[in-house]
N, C-alpha and C. Protein backbone atom coordinates (compact mmCIF):
# COMPACT_ATOMS: atom_id res chain seq x y z
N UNK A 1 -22.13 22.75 -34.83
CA UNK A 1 -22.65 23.95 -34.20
C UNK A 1 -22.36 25.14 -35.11
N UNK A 2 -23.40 25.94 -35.20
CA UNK A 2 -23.21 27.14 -36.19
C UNK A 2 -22.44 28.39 -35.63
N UNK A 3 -21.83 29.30 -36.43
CA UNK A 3 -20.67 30.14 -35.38
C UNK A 3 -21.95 31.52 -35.63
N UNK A 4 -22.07 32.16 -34.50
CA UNK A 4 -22.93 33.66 -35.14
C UNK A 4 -22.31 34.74 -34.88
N UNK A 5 -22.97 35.61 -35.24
CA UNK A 5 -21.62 36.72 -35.90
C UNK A 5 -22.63 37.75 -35.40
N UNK A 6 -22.06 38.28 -34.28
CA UNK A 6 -22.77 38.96 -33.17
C UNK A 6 -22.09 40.87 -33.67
N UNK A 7 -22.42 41.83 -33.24
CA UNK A 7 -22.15 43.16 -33.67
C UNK A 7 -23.05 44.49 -32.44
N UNK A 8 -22.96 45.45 -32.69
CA UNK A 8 -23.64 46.03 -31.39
C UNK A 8 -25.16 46.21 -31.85
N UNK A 9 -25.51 46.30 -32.93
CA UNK A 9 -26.69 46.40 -33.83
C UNK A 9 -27.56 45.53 -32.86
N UNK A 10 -26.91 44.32 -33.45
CA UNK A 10 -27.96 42.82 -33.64
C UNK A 10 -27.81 42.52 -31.95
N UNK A 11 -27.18 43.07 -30.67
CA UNK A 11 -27.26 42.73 -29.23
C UNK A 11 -28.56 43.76 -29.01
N UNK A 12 -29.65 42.66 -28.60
CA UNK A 12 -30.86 43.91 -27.35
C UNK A 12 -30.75 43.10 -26.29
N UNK A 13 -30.72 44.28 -25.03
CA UNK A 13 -31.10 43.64 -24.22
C UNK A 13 -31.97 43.19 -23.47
N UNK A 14 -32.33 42.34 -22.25
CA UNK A 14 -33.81 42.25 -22.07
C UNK A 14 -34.53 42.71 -20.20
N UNK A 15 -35.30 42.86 -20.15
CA UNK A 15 -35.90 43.54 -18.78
C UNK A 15 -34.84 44.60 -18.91
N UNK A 16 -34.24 44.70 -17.36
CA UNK A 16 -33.30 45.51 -16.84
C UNK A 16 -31.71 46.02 -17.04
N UNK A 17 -31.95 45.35 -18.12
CA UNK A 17 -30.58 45.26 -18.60
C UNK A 17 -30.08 46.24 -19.33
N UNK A 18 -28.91 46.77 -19.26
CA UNK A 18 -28.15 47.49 -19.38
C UNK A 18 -26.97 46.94 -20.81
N UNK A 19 -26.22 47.53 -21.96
CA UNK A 19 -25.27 47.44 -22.64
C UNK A 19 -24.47 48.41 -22.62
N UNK A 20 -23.08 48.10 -22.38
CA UNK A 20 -22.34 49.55 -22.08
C UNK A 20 -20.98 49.06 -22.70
N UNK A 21 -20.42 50.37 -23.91
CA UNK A 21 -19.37 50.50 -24.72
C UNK A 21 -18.21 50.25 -23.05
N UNK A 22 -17.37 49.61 -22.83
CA UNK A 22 -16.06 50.40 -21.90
C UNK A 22 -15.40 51.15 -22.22
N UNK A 23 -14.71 51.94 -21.36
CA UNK A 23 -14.06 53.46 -21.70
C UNK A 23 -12.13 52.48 -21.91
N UNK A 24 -11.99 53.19 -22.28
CA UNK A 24 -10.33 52.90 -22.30
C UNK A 24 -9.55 52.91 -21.01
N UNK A 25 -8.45 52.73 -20.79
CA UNK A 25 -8.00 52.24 -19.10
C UNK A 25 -6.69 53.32 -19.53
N UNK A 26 -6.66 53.83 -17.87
CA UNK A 26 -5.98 54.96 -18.37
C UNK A 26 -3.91 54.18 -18.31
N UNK A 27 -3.39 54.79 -19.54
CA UNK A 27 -1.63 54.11 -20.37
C UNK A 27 -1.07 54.55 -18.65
N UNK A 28 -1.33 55.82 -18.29
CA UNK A 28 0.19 55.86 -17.32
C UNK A 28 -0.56 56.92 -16.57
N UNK A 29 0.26 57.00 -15.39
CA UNK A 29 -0.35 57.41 -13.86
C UNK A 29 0.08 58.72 -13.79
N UNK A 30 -0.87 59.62 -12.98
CA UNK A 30 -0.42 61.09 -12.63
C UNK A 30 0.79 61.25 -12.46
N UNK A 31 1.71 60.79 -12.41
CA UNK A 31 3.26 60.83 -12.24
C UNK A 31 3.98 61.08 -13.94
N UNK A 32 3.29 60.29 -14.40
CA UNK A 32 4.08 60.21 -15.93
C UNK A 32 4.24 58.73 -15.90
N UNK A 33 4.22 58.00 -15.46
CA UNK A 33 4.75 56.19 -15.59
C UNK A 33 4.12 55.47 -16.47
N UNK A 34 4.12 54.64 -17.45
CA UNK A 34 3.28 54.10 -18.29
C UNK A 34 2.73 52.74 -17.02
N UNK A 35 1.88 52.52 -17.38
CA UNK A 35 1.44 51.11 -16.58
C UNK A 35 1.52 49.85 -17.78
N UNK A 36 2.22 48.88 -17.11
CA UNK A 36 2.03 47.18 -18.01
C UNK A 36 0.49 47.23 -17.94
N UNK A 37 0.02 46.25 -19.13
CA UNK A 37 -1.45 46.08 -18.94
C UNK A 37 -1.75 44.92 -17.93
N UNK A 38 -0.98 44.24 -16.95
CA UNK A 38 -1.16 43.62 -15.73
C UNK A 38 -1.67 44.58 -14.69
N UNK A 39 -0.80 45.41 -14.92
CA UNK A 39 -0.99 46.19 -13.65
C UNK A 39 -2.44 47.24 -13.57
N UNK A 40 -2.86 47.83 -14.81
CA UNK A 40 -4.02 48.09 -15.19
C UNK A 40 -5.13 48.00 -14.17
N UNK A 41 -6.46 48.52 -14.04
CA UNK A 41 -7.45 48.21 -13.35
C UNK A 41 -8.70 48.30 -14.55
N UNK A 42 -9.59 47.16 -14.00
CA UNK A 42 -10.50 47.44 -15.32
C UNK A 42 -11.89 48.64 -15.02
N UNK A 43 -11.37 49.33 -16.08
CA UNK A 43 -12.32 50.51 -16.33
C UNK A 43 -13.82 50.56 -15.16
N UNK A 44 -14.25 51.44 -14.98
CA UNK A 44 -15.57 50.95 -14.40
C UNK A 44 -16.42 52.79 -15.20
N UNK A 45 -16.12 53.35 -16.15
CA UNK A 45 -16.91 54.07 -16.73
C UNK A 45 -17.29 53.82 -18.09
N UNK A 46 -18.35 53.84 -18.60
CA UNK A 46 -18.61 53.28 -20.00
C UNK A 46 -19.82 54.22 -20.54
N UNK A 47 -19.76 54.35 -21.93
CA UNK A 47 -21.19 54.53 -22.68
C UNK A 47 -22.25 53.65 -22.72
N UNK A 48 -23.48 54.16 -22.92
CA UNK A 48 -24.77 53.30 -22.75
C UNK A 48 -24.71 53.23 -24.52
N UNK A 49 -24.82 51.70 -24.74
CA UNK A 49 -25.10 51.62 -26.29
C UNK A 49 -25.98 51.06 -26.84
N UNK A 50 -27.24 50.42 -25.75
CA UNK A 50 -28.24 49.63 -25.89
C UNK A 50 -29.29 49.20 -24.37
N UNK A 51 -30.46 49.40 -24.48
CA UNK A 51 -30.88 49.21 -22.87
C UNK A 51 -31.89 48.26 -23.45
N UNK A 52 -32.40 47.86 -21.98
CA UNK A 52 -33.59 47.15 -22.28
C UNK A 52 -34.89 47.51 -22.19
N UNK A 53 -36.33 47.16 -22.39
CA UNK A 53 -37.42 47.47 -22.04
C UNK A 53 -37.93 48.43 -20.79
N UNK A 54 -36.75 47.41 -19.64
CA UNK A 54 -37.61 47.74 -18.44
C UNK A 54 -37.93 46.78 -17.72
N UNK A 55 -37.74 46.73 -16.36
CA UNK A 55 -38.49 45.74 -15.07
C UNK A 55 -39.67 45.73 -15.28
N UNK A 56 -40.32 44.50 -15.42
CA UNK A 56 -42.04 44.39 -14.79
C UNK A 56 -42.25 44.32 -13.51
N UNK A 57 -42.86 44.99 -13.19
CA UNK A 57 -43.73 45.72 -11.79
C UNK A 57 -44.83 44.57 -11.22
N UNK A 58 -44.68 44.31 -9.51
CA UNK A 58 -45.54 43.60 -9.09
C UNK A 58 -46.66 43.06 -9.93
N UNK A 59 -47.29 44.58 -10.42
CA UNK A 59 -48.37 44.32 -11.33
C UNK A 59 -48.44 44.06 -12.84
N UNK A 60 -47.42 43.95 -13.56
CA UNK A 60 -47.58 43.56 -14.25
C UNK A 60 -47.30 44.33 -15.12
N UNK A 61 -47.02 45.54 -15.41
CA UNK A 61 -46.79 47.15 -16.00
C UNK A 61 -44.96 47.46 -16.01
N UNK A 62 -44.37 47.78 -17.00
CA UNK A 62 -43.05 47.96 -17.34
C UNK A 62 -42.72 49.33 -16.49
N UNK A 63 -41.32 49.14 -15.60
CA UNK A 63 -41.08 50.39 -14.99
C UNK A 63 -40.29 50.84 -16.05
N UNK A 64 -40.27 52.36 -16.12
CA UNK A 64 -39.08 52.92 -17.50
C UNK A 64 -38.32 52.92 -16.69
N UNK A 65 -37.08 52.62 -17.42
CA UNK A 65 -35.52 52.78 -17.28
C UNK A 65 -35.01 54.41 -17.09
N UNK A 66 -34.51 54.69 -16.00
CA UNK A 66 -33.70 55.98 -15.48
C UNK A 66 -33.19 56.12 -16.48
N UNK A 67 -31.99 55.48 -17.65
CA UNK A 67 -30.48 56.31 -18.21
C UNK A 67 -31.53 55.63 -19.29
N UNK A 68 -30.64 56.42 -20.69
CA UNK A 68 -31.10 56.69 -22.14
C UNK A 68 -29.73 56.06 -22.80
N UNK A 69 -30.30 55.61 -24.20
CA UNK A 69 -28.78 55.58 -24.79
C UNK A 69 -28.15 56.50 -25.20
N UNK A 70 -26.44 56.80 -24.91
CA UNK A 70 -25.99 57.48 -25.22
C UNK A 70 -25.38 58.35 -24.03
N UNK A 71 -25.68 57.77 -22.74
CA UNK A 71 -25.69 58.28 -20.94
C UNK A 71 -24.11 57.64 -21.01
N UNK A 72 -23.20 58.86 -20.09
CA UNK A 72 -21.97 58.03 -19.23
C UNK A 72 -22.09 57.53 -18.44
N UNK A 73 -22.24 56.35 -18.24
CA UNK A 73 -22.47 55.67 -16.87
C UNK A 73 -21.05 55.29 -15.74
N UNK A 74 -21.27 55.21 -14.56
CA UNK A 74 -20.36 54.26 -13.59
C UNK A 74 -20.68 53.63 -13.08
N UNK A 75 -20.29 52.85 -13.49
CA UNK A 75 -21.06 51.16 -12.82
C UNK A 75 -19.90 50.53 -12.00
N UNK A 76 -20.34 49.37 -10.58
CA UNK A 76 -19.74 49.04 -9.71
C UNK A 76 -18.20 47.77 -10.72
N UNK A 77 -17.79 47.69 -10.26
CA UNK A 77 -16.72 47.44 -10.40
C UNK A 77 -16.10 46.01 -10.84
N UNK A 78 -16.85 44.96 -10.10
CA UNK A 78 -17.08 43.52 -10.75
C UNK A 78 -18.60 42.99 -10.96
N UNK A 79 -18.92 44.12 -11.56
CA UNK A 79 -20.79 44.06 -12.03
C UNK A 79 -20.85 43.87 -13.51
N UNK A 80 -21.93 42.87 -13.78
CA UNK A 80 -22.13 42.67 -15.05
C UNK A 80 -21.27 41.04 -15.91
N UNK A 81 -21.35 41.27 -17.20
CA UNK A 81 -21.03 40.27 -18.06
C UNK A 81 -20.14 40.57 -19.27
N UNK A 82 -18.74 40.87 -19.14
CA UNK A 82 -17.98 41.28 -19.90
C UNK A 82 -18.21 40.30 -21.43
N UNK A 83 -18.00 41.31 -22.31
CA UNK A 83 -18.42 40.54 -24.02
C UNK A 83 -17.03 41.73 -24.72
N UNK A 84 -16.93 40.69 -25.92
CA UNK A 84 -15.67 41.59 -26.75
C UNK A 84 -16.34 41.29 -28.03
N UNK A 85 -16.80 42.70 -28.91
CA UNK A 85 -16.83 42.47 -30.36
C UNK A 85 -15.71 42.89 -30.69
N UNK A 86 -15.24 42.65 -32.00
CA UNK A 86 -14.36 42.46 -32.18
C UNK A 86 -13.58 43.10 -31.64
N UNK A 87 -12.74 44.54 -31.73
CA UNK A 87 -11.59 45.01 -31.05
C UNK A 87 -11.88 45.70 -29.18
N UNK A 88 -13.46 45.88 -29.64
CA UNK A 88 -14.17 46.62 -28.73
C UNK A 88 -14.66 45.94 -27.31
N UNK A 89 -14.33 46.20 -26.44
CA UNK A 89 -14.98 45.72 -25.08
C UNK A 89 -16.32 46.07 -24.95
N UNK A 90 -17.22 45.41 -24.29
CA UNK A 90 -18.93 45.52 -23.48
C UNK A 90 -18.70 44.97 -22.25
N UNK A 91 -19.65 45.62 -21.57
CA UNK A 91 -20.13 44.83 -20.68
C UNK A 91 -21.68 44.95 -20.21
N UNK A 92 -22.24 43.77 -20.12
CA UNK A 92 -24.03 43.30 -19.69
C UNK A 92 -24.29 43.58 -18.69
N UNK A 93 -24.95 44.81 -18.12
CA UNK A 93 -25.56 44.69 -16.61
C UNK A 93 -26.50 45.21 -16.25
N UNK A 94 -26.78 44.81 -14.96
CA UNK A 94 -28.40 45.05 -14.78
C UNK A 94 -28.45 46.87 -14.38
N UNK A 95 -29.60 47.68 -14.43
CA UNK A 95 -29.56 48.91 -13.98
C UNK A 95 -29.20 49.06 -12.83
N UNK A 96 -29.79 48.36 -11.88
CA UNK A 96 -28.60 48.40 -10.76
C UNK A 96 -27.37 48.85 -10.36
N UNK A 97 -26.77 47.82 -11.53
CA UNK A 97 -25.70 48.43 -11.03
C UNK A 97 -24.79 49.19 -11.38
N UNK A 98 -25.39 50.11 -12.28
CA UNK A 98 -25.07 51.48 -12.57
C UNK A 98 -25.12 52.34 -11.25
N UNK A 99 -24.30 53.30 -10.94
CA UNK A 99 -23.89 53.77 -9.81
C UNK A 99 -24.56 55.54 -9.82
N UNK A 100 -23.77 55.64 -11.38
CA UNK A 100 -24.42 57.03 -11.42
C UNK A 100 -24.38 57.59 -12.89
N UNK A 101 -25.07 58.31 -13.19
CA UNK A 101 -24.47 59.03 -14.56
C UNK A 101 -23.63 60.28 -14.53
N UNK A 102 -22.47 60.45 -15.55
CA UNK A 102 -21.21 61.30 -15.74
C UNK A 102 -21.73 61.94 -16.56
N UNK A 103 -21.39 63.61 -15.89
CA UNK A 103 -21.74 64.28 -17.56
C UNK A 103 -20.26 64.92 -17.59
């Protein structure tokens, strides 16, 4: 089996789909406390770093996509398809379930 050597370039996504950088998880709590990375929660705000086409429509015609690349998004919370290039977290999801955009 051949190994492929995946990067944010060479990922598109397809219909409705969504690619989103994750944001970093915040070290330590309004108090001052550092958090173990157990205790952590996983991020749910990210950059848009790649979208897709677009839903096809009953008829047959591409709906455009609401967010652009380069949008803060918040997306629901165990939504999507977590991916790691190399040091960097992604995660795959549909427009859906993007919640809202952050400015």
């Amino acid at each position: 089996m051949a190994a492929v050597s995946l990067s944010v370039s060479t990922v598109k996504p397809l219909a409705d789909r969504v690619f989103v950088k994750v944001s970093a998880s915040e070290e330590k709590t309004a108090g001052g406390l550092y958090l173990p990375d157990t205790a952590k929660e996983k991020p749910q705000v990210g950059e848009v770093v790649a979208i897709g086409p677009g839903r096809r429509s009953d008829d047959g015609s591409r709906q455009e996509m609401e967010i652009k690349v380069g949008d803060k998004v918040l997306y629901s919370k165990y939504a999507g398809t977590d991916v790691k290039l190399g040091t960097e977290e992604y995660v795959l999801l549909s427009e859906k379930d993007i919640l809202a955009v952050v400015s």
